[in-house]
N, C-alpha and C. Protein backbone atom coordinates (compact mmCIF):
# COMPACT_ATOMS: atom_id res chain seq x y z
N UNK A 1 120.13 74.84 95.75
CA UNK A 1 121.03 75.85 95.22
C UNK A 1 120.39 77.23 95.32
N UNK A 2 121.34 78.15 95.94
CA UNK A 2 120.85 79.65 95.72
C UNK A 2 120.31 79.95 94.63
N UNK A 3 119.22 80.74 94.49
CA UNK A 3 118.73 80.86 93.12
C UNK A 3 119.00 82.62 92.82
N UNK A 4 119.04 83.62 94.17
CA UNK A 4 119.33 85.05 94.01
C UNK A 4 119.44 85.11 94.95
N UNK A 5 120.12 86.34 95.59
CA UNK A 5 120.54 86.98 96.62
C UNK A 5 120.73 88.40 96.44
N UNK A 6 120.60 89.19 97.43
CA UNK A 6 120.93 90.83 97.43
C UNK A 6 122.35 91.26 98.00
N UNK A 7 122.90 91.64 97.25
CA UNK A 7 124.61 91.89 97.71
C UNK A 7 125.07 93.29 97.52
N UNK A 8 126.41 94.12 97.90
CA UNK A 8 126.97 95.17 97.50
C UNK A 8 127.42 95.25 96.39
N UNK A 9 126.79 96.20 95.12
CA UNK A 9 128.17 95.85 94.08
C UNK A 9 129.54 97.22 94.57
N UNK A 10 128.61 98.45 95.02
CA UNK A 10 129.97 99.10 94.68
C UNK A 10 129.79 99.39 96.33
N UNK A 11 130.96 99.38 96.94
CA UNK A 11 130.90 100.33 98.54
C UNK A 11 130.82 101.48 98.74
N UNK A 12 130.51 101.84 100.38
CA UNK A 12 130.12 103.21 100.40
C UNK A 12 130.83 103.93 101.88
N UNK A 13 130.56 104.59 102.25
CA UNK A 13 131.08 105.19 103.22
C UNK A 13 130.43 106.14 103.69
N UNK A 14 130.03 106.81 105.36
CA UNK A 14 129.43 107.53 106.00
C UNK A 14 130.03 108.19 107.12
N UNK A 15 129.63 108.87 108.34
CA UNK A 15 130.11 109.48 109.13
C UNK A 15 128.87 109.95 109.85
N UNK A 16 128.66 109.32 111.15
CA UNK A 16 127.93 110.34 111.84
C UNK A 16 128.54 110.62 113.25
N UNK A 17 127.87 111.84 113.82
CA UNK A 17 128.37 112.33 115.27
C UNK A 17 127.28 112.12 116.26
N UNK A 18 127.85 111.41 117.36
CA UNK A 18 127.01 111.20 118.66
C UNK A 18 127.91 111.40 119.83
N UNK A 19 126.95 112.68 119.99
CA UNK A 19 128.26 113.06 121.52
C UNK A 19 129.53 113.53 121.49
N UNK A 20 130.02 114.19 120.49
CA UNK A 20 131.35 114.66 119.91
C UNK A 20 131.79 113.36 119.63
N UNK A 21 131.45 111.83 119.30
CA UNK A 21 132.46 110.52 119.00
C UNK A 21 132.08 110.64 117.05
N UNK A 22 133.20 110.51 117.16
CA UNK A 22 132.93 110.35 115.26
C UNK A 22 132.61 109.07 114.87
N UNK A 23 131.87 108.40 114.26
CA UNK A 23 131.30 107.22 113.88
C UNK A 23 131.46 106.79 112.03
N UNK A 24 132.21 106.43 111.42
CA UNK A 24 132.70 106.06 110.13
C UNK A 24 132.06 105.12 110.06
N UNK A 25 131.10 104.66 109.09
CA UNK A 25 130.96 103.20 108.70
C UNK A 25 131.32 103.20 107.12
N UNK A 26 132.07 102.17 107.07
CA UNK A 26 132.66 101.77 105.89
C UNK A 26 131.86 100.46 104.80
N UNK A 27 131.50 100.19 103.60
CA UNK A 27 130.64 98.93 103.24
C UNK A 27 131.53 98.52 102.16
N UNK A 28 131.91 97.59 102.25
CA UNK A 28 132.77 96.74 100.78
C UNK A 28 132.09 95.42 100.25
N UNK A 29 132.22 95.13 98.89
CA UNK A 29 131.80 93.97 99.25
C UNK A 29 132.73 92.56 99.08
N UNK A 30 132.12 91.95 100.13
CA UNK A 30 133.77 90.50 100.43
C UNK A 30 132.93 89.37 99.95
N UNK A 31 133.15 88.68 98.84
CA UNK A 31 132.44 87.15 98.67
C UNK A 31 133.06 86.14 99.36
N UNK A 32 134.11 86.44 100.00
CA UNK A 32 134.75 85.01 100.88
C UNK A 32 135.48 86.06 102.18
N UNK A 33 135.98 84.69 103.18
CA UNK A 33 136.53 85.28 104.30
C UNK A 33 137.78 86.17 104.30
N UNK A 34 138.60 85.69 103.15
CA UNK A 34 139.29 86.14 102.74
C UNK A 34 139.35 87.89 102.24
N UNK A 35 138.29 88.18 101.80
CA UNK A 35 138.31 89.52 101.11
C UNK A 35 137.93 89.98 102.39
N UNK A 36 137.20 89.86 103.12
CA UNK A 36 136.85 90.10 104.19
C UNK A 36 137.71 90.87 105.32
N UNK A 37 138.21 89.92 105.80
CA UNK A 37 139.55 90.06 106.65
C UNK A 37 140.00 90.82 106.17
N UNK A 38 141.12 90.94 104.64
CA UNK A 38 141.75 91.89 103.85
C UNK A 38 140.90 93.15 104.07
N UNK A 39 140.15 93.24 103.50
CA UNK A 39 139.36 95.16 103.68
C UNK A 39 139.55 94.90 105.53
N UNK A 40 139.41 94.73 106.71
CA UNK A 40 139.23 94.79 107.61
C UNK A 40 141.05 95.47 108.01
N UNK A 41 141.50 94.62 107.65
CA UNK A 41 143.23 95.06 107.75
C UNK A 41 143.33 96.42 107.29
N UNK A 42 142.35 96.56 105.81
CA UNK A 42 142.87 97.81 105.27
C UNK A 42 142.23 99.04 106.24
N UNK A 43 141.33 98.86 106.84
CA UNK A 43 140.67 99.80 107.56
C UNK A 43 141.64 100.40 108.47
N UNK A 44 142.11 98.88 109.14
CA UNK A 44 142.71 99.34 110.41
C UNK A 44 144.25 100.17 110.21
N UNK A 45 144.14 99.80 108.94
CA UNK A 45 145.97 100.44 108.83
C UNK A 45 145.31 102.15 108.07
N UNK A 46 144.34 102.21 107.91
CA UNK A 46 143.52 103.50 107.14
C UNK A 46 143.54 104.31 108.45
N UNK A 47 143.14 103.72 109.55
CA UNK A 47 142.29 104.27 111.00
C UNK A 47 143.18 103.77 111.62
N UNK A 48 144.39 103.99 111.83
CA UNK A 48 145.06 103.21 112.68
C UNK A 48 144.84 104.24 113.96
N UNK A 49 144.72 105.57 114.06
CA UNK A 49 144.69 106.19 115.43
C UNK A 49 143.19 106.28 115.34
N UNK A 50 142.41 105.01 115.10
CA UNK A 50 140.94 105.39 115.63
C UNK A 50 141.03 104.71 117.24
N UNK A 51 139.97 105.56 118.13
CA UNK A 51 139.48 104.60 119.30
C UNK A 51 138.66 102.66 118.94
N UNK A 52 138.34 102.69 118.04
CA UNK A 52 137.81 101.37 118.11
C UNK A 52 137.43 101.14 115.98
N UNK A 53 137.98 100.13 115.85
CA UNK A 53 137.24 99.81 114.32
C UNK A 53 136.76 98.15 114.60
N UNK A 54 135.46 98.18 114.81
CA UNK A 54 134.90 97.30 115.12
C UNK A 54 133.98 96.87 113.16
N UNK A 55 133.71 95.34 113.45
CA UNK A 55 133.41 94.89 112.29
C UNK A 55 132.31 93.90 112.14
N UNK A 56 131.95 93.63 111.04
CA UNK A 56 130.64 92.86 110.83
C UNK A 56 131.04 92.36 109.33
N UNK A 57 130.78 90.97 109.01
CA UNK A 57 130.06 90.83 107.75
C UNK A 57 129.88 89.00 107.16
N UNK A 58 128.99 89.22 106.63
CA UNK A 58 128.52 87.90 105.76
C UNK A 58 129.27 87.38 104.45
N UNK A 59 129.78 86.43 104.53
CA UNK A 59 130.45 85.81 103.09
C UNK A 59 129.99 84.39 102.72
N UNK A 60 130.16 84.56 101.36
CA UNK A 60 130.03 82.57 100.54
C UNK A 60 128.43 83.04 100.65
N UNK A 61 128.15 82.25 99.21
CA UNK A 61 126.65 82.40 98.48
C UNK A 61 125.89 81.73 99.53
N UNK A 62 126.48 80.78 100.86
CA UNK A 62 125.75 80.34 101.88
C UNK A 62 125.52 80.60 103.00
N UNK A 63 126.15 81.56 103.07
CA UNK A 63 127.00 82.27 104.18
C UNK A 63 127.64 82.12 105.15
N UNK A 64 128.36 81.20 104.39
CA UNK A 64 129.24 80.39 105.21
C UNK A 64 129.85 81.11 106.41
N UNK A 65 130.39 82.37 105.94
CA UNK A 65 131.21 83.19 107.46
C UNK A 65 130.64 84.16 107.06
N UNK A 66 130.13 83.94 109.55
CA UNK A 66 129.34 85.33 109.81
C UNK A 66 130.32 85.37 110.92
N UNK A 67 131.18 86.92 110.84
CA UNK A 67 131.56 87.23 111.87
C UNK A 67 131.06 89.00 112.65
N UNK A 68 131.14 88.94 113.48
CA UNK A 68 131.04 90.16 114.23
C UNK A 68 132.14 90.45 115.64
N UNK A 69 132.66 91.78 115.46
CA UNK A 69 133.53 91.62 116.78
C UNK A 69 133.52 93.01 117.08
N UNK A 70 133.42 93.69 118.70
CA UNK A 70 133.41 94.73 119.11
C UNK A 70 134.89 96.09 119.09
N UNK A 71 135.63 94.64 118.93
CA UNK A 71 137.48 95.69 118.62
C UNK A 71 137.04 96.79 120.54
N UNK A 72 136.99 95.99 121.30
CA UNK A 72 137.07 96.59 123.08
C UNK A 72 135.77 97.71 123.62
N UNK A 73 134.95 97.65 122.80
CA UNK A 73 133.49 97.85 123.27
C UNK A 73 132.74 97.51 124.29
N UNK A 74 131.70 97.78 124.85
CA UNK A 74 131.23 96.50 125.65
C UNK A 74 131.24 95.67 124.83
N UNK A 75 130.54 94.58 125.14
CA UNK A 75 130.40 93.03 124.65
C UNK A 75 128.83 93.67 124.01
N UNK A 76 128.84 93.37 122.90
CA UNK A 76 127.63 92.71 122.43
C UNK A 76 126.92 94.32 122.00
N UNK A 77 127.87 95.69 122.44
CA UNK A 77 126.97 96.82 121.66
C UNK A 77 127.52 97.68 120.26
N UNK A 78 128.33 96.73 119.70
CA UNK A 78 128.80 96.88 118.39
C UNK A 78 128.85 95.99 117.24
N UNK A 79 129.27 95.03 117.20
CA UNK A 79 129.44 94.25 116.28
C UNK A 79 128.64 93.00 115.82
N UNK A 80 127.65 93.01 117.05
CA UNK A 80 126.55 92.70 116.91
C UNK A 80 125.84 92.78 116.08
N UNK A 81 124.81 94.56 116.74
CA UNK A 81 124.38 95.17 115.85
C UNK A 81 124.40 95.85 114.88
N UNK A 82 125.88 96.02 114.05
CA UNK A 82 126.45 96.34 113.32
C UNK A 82 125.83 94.61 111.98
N UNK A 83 126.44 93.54 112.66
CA UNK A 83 125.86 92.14 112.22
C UNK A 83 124.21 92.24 111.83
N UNK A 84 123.57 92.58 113.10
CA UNK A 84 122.28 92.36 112.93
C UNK A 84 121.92 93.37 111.20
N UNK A 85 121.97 94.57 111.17
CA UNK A 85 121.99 95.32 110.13
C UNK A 85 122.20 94.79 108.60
N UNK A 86 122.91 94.06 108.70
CA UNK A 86 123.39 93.64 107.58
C UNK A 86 122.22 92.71 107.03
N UNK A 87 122.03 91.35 108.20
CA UNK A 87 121.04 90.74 108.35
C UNK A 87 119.64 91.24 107.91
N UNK A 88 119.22 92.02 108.87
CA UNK A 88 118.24 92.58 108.55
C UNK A 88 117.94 93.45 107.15
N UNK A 89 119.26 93.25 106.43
CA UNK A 89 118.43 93.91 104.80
C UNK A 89 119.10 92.64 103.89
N UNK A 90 118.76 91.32 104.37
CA UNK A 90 119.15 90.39 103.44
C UNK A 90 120.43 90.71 102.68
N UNK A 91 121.40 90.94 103.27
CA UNK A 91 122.71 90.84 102.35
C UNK A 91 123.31 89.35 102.45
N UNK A 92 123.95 89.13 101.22
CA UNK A 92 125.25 87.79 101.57
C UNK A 92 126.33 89.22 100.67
N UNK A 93 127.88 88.47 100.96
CA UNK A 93 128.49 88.98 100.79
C UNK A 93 129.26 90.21 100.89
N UNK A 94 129.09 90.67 102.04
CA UNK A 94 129.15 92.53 102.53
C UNK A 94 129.67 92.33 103.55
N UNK A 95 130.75 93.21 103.76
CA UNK A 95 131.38 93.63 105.27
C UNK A 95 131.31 94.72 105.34
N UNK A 96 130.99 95.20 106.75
CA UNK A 96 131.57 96.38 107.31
C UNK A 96 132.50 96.44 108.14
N UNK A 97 133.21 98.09 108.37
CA UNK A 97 133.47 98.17 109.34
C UNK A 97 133.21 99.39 109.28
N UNK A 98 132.96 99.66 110.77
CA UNK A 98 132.51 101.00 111.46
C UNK A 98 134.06 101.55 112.60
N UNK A 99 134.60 102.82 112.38
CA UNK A 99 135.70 103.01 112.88
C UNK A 99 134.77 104.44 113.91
N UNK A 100 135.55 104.26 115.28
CA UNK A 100 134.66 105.33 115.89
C UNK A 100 136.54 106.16 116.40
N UNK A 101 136.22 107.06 116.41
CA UNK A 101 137.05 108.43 117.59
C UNK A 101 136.55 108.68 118.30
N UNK A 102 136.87 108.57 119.90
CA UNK A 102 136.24 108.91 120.98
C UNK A 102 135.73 110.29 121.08
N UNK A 103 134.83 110.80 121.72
CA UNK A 103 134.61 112.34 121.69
C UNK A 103 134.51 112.83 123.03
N UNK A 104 135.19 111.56 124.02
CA UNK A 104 134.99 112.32 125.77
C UNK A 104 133.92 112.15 126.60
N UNK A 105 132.74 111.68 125.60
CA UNK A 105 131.27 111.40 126.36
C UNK A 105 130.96 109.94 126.47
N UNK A 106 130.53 108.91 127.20
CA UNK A 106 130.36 107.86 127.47
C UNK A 106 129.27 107.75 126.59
N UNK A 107 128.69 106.84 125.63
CA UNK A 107 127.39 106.78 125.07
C UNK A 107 126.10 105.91 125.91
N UNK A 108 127.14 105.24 126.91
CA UNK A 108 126.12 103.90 127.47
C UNK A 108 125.67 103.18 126.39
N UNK A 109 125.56 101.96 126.80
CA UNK A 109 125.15 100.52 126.15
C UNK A 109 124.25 100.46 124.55
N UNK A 110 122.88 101.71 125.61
CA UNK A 110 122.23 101.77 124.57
C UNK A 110 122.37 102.59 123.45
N UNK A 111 123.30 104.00 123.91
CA UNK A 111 123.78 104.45 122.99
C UNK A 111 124.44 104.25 121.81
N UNK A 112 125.29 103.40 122.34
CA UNK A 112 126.55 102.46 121.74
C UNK A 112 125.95 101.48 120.27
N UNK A 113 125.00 100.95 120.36
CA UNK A 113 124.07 99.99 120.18
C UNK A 113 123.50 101.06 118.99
N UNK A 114 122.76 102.02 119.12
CA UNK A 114 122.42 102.79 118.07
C UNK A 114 123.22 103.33 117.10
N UNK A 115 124.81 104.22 117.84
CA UNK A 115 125.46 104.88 116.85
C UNK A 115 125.84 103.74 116.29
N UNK A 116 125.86 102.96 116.32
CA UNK A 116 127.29 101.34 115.31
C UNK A 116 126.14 101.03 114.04
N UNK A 117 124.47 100.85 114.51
CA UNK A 117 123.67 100.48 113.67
C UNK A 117 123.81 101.31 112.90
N UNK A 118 123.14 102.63 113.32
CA UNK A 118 123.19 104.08 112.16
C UNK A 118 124.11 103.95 111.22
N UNK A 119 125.85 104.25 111.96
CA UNK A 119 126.29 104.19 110.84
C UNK A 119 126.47 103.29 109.90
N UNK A 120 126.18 102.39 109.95
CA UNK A 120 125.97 100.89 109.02
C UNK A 120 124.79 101.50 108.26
N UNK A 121 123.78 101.46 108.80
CA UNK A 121 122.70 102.03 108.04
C UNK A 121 122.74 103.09 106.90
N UNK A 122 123.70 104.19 107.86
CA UNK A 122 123.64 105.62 106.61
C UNK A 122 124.94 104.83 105.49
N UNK A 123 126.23 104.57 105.81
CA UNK A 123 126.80 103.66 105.30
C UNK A 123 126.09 102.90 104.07
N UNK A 124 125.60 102.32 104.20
CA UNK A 124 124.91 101.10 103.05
C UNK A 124 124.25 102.09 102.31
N UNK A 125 123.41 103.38 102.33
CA UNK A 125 122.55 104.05 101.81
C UNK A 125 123.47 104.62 100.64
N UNK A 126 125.12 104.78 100.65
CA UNK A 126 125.81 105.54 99.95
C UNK A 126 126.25 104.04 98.94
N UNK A 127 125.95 103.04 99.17
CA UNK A 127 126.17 101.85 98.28
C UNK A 127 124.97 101.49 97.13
N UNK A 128 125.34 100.88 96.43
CA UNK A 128 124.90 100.54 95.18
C UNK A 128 124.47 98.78 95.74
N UNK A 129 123.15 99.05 95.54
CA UNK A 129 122.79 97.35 96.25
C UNK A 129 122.16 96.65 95.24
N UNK A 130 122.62 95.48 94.52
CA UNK A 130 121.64 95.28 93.59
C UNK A 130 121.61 93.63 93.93
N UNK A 131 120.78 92.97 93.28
CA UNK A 131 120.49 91.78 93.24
C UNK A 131 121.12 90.51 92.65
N UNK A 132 121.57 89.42 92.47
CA UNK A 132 122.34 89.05 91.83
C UNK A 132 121.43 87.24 91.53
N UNK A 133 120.66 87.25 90.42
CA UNK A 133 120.06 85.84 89.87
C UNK A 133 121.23 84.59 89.49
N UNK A 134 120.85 83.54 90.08
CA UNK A 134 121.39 82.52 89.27
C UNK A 134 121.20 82.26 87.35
N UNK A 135 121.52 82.35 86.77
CA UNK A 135 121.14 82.48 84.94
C UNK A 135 121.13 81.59 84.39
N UNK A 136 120.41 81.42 83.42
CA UNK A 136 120.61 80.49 82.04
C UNK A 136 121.08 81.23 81.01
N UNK A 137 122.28 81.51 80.26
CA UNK A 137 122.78 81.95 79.70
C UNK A 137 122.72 80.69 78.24
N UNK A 138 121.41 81.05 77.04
CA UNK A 138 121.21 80.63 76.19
C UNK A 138 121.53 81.45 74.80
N UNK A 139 122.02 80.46 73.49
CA UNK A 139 122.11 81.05 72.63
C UNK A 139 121.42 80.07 71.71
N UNK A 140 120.01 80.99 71.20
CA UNK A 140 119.15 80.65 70.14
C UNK A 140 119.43 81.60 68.32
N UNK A 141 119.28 79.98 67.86
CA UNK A 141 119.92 80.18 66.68
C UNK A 141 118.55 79.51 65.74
N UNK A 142 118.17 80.73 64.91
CA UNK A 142 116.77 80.93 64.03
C UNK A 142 116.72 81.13 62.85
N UNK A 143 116.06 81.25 61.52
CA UNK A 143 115.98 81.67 60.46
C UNK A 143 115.11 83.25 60.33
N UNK A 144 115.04 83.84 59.77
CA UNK A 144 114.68 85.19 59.57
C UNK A 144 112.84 84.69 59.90
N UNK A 145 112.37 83.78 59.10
CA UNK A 145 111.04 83.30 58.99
C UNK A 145 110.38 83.52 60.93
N UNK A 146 111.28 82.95 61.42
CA UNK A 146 110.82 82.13 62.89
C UNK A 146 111.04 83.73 64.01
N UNK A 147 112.12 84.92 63.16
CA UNK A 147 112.70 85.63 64.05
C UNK A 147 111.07 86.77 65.12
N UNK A 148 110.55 86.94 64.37
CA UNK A 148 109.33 87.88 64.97
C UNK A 148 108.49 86.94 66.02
N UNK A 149 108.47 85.70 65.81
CA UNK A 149 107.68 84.97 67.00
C UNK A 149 108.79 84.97 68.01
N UNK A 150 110.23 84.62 68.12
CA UNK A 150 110.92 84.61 69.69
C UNK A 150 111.45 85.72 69.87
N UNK A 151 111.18 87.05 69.10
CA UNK A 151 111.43 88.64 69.53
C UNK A 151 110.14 88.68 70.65
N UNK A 152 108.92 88.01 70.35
CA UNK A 152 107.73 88.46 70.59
C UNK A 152 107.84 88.10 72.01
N UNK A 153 108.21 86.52 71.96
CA UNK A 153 108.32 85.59 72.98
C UNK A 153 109.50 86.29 74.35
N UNK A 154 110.23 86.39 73.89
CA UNK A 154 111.24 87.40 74.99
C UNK A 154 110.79 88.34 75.08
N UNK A 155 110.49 89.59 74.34
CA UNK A 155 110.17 90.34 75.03
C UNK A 155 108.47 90.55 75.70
N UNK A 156 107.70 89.34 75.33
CA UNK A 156 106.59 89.26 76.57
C UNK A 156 106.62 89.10 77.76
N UNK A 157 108.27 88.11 77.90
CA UNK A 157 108.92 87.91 79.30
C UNK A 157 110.31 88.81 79.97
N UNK A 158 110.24 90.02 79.08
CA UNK A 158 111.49 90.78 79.69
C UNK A 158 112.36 90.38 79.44
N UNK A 159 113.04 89.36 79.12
CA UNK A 159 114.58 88.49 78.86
C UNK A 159 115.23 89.35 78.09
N UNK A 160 116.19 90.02 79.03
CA UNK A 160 117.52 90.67 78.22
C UNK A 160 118.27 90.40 76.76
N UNK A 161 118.21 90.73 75.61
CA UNK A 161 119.24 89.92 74.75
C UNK A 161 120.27 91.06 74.80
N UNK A 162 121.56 89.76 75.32
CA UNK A 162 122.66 90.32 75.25
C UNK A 162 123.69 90.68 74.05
N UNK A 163 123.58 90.25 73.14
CA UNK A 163 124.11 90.04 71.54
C UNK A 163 123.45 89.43 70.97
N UNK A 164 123.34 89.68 69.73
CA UNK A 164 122.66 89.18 68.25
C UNK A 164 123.75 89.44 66.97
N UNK A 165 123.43 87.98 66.47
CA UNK A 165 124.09 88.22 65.07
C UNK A 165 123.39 87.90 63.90
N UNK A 166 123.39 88.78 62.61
CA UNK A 166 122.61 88.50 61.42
C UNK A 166 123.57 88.22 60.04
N UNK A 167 123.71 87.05 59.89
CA UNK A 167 124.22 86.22 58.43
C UNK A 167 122.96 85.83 57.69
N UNK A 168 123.18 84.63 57.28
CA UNK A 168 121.96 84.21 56.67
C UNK A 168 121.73 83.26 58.00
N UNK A 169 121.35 83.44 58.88
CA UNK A 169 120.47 83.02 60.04
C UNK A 169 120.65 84.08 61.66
N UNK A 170 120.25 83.89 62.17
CA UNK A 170 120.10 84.93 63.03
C UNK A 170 120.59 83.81 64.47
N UNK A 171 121.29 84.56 64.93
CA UNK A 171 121.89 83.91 66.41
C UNK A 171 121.42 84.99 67.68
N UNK A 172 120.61 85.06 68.79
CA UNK A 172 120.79 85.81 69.82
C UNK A 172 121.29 85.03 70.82
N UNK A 173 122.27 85.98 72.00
CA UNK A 173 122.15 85.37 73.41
C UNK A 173 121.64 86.11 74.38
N UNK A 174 120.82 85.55 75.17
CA UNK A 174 120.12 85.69 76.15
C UNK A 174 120.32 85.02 77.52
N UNK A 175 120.01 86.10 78.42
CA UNK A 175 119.70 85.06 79.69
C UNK A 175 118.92 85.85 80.31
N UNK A 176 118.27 84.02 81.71
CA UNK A 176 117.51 84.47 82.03
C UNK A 176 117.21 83.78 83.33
N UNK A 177 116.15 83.82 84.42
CA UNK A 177 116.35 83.11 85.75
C UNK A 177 116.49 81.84 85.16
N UNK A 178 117.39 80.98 86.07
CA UNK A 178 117.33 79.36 85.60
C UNK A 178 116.08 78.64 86.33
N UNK A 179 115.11 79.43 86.90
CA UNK A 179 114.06 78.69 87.37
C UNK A 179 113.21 78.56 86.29
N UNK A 180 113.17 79.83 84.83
CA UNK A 180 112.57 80.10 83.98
C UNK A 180 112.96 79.16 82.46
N UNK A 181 114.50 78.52 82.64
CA UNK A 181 114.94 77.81 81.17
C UNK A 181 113.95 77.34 80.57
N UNK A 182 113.22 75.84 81.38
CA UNK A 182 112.91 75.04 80.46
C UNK A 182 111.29 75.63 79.92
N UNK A 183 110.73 76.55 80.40
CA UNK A 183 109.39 77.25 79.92
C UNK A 183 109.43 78.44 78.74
N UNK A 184 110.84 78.40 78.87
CA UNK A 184 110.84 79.30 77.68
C UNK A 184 111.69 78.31 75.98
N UNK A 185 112.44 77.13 76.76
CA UNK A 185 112.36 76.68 75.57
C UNK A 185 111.11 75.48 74.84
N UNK A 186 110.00 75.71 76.10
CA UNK A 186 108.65 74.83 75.36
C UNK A 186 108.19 75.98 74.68
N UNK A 187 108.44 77.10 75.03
CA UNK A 187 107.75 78.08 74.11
C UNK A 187 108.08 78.22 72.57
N UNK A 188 109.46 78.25 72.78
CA UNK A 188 110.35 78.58 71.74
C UNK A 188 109.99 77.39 70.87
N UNK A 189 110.35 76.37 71.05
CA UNK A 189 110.37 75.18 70.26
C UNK A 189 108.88 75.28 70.02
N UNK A 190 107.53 75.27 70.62
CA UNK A 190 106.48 75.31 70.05
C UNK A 190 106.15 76.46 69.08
N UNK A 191 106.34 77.29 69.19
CA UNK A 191 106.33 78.53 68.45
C UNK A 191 107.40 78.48 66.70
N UNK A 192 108.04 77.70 66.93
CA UNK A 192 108.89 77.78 66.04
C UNK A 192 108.81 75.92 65.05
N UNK A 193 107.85 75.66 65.89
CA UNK A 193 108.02 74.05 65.39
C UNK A 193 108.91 73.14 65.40
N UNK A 194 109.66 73.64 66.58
CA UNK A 194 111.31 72.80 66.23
C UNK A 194 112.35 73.85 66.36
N UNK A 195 112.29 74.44 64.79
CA UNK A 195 112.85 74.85 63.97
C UNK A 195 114.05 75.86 64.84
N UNK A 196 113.60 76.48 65.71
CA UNK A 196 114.74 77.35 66.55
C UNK A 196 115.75 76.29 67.67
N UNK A 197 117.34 76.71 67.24
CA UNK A 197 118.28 75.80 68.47
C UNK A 197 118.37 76.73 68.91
N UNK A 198 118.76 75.72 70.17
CA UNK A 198 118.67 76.66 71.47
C UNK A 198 119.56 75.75 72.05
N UNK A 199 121.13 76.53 72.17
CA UNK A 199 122.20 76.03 73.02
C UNK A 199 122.44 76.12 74.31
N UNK A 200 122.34 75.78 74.96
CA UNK A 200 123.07 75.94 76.95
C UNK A 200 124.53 76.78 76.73
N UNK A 201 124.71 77.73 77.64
CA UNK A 201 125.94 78.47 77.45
C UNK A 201 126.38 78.67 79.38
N UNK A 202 125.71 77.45 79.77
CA UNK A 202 126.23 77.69 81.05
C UNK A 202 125.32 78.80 82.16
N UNK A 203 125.22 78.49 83.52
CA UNK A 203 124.55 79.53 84.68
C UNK A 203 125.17 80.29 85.26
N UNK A 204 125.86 81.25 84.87
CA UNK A 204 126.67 82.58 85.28
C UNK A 204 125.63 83.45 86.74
N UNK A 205 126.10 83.85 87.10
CA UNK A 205 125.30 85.32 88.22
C UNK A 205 125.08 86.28 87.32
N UNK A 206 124.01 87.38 87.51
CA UNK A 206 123.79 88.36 86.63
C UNK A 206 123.16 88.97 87.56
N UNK A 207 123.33 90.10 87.22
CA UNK A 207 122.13 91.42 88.03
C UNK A 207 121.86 92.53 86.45
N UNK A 208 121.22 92.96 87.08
CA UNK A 208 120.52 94.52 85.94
C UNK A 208 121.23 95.89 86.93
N UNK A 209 121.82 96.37 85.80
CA UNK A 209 122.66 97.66 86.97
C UNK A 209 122.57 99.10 86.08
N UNK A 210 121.73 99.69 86.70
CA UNK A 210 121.68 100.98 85.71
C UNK A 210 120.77 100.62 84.85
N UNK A 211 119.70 99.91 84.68
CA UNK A 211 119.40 99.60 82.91
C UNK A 211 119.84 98.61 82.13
N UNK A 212 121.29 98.09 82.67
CA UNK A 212 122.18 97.17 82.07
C UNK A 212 122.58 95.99 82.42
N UNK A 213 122.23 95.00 81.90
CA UNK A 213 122.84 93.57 82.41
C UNK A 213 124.43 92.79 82.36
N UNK A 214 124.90 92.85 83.66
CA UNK A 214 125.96 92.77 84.14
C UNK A 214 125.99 90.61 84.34
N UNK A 215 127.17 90.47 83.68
CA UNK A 215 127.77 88.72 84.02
C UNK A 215 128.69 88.50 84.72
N UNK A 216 128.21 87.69 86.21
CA UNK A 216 129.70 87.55 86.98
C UNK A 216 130.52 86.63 86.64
């Protein structure tokens, strides 16, 4: 099972010029083929008088669909490396597309090959890229006595608490990598003698965004 991956959360958009050709790269992010395709449609009906909106992108936490296609390029100097790009900064889940306007000048092969990368490249730079962990989403439930040893205990390990409640016992929820669960509840339970529950609340996706921990 995937345990993390690096994905788009928010998209971005760019523009560069090679040779008077205008070069748009567009970044969304698609978790299935489906979203995929859809933003690809939307491009083309966005750019409908472009010379070429050629496309790239990775979907499914396995990545299941990798497509790339030139939209009447040469073969193999767009959508390729438009593909390769993506690749090369570990994304799942991200499409592009790059929409070009002719500018009158031929770029040749190798040209071709650079402007499609770039703009993918400057493209992604205007996106928000963050990481996305598999979680253990736990809720430990303590007495006031036990509360300063698993404050201590989380925050020696960074573990986010996402809510806390104080009655006459104290409830937090937390999460945290699921490679990390069962070492933090030998801690907990040793530290506490028992005495702290500690419920399973399920393995959600999570990233840290801004400072802030986000649940997919």
């Amino acid at each position: 099972m995937l345990e993390k991956y690096k994905t788009v959360y928010t998209g971005g958009e760019a523009e560069i010029i090679e040779k008077k050709s205008r070069f748009i790269g567009t970044v969304r992010p698609a978790g299935s083929e489906e979203e995929a395709v859809a933003f690809l449609e939307e491009m083309r009906k966005k750019y409908w008088d472009a010379t070429h909106n050629c496309f790239a992108y990775v979907a499914g936490e396995r990545r299941e669909w990798v497509r790339a296609a030139d939209d009447g390029e040469p073969s193999g100097t767009a959508g390729r490396p438009m593909l390769d790009v993506l690749l090369g900064e570990d994304l799942y889940n991200t499409a592009v597309v790059v929409t070009r306007y002719f500018g009158g000048t031929l770029l040749g092969t190798g040209g071709l090959v650079r402007a499609y990368s770039r703009a993918v490249q400057e493209a992604l730079k205007a996106c928000t890229v963050i990481e996305k962990c598999r979680g253990s989403l736990l809720e430990i439930e303590t007495d006031y006595g036990d509360l300063g040893k698993i404050q201590y205990i989380l925050g020696q390990r960074k573990i986010p608490l996402l809510q806390s409640a104080y009655t006459d016992r104290v409830v937090l929820e937390v999460i945290l990598p699921v490679q990390g669960e069962g070492e933090l509840k030998k801690a907990l339970t040793e530290s506490t003698g028992g005495r702290a529950c500690i419920r399973e609340k399920g393995n959600p996706w999570y990233a840290e965004i801004g400072g802030q921990v986000k649940i997919f």
